[in-house]
C-alpha atoms as a PDB file:
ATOM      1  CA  UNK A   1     111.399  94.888  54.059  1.00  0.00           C
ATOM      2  CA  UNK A   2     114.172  95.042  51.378  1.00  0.00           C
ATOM      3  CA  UNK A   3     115.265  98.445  49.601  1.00  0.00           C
ATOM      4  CA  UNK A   4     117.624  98.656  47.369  1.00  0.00           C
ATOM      5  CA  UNK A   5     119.208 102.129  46.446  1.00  0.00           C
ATOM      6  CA  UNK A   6     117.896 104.078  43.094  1.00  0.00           C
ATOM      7  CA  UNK A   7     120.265 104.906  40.457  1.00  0.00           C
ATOM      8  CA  UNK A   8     119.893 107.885  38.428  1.00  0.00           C
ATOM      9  CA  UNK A   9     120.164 111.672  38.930  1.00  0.00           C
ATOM     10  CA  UNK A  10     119.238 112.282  42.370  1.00  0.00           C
ATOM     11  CA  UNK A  11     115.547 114.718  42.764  1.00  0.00           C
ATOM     12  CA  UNK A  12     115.386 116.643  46.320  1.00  0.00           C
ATOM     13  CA  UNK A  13     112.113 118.173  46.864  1.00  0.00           C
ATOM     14  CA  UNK A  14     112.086 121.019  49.363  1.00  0.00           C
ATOM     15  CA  UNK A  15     108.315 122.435  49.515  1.00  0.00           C
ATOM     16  CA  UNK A  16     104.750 120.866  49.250  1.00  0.00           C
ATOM     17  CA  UNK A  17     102.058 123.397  47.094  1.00  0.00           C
ATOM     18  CA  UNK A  18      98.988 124.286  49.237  1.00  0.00           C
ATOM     19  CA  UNK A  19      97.256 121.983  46.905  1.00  0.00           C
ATOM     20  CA  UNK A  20      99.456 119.014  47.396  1.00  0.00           C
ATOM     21  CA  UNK A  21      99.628 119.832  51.461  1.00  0.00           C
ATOM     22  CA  UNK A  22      95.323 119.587  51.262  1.00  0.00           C
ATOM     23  CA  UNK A  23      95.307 116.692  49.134  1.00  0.00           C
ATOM     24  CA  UNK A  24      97.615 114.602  51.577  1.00  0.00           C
ATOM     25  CA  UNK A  25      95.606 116.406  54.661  1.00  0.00           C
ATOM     26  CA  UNK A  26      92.177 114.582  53.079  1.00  0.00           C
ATOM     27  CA  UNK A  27      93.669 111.088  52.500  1.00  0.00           C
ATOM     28  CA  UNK A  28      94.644 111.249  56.151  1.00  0.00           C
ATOM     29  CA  UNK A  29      98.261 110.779  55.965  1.00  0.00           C
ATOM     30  CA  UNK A  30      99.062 112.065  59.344  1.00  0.00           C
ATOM     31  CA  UNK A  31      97.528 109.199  60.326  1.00  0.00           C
ATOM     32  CA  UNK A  32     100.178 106.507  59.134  1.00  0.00           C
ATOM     33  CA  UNK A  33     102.222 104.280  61.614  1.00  0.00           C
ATOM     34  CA  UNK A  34     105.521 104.401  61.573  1.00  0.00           C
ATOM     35  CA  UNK A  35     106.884 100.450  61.337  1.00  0.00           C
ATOM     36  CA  UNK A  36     110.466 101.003  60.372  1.00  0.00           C
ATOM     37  CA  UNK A  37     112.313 104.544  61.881  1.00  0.00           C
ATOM     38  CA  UNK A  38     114.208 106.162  59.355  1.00  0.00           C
ATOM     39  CA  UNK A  39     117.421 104.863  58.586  1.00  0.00           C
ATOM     40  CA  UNK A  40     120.625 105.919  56.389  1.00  0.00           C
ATOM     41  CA  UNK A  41     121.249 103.704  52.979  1.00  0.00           C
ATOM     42  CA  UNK A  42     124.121 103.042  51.705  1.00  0.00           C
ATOM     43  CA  UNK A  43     124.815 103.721  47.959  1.00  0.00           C
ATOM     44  CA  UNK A  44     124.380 101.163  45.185  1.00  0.00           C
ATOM     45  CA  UNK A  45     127.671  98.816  45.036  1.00  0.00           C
ATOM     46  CA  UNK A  46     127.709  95.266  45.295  1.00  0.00           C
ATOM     47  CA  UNK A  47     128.437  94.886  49.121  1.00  0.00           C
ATOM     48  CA  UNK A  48     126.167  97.429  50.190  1.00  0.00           C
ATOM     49  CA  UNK A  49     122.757  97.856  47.977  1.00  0.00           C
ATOM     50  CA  UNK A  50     120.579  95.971  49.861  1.00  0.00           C
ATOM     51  CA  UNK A  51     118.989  97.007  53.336  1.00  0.00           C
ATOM     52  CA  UNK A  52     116.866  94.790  55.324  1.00  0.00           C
ATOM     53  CA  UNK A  53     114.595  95.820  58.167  1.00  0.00           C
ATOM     54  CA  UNK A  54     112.690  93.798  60.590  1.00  0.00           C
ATOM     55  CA  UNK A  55     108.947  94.973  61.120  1.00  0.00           C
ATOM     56  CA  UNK A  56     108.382  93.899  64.876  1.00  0.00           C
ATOM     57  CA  UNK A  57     104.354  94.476  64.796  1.00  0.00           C
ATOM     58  CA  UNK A  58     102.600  91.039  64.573  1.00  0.00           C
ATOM     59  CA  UNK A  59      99.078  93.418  63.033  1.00  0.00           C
ATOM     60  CA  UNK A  60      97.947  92.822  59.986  1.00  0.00           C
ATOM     61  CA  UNK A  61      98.813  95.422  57.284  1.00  0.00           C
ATOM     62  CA  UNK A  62      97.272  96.433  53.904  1.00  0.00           C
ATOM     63  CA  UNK A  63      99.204  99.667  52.541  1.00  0.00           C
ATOM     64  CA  UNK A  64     102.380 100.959  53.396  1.00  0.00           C
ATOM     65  CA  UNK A  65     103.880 103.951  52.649  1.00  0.00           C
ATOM     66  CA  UNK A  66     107.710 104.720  52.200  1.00  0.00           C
ATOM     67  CA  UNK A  67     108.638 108.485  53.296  1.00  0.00           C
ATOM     68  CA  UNK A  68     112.443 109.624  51.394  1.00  0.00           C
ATOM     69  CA  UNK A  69     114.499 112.302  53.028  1.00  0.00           C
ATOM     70  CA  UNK A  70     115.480 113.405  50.381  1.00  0.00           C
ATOM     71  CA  UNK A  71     113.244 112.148  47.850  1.00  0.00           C
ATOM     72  CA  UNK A  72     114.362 109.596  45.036  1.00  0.00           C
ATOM     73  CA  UNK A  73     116.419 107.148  47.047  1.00  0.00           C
ATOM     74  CA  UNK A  74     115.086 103.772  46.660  1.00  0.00           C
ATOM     75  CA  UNK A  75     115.289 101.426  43.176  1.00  0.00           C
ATOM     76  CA  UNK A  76     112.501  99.336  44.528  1.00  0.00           C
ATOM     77  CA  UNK A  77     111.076  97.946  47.408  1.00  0.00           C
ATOM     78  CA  UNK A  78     110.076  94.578  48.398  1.00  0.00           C
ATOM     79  CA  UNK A  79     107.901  93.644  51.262  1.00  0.00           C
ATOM     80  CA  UNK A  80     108.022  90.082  52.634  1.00  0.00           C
ATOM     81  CA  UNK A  81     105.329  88.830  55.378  1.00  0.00           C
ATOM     82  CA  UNK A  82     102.584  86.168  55.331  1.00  0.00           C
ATOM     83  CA  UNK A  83      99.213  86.682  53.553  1.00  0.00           C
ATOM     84  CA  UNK A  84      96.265  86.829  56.362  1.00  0.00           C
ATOM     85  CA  UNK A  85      92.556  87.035  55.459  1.00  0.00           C
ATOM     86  CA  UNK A  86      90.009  89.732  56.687  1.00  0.00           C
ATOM     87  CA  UNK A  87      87.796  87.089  58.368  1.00  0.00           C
ATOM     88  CA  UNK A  88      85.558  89.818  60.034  1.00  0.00           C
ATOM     89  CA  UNK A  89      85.162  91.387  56.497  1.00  0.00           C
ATOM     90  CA  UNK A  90      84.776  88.093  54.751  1.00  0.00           C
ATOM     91  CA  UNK A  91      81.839  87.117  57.613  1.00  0.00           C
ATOM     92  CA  UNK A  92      80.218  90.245  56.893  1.00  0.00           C
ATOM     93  CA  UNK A  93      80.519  89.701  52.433  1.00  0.00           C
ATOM     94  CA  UNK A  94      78.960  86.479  53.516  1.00  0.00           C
ATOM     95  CA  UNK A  95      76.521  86.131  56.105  1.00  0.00           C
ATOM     96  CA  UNK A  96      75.021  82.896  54.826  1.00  0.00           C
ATOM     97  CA  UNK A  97      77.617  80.966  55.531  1.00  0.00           C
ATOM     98  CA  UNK A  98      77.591  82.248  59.677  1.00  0.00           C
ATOM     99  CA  UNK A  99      74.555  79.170  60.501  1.00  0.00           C
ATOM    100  CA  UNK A 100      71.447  80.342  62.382  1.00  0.00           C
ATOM    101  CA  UNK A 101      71.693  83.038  64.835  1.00  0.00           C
END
């Protein structure tokens, strides 16, 4: 995973409305794993605006989701990996090509 730094004015948000706190609490976003613990970035210059970090989890992965403490951090982020197809779902969007049973 590369992420860059964000230029601009900096945002810190320190609260959550009720609304906001049910609307995460029905997506299930207590339910995310944590791939990458959370680090310190450096700010924007030349030698130090890039930050790598190795994912060690050999699953396969669909969504992620970047937490920023504070918010409004990161330029943009870039996830590298290799593409793997949902065979199971595949089987089941096509069941005429699984033979006889």
């Amino acid at each position: 995973i590369d992420m860059p730094p964000w230029y601009g004015t900096p945002r810190k948000g320190t609260k959550a409305s009720a609304e906001e706190l049910a609307a995460a609490a029905a997506v299930g976003s207590d339910k995310w794993e944590m791939l990458v613990p959370m680090a310190v970035l450096r700010p924007g210059y030349v030698d130090t605006c890039k930050h790598y970090f190795e994912v060690k989890d050999d699953r396969r992965w669909t969504h992620i989701r970047v937490n920023y403490h504070p918010d409004g951090g990161v330029a943009r982020l870039r996830c590298f990996g290799e593409v793997q197809r949902d065979w199971v779902r595949w089987l089941a969007e096509h069941p005429e090509t699984q033979g006889p049973s």
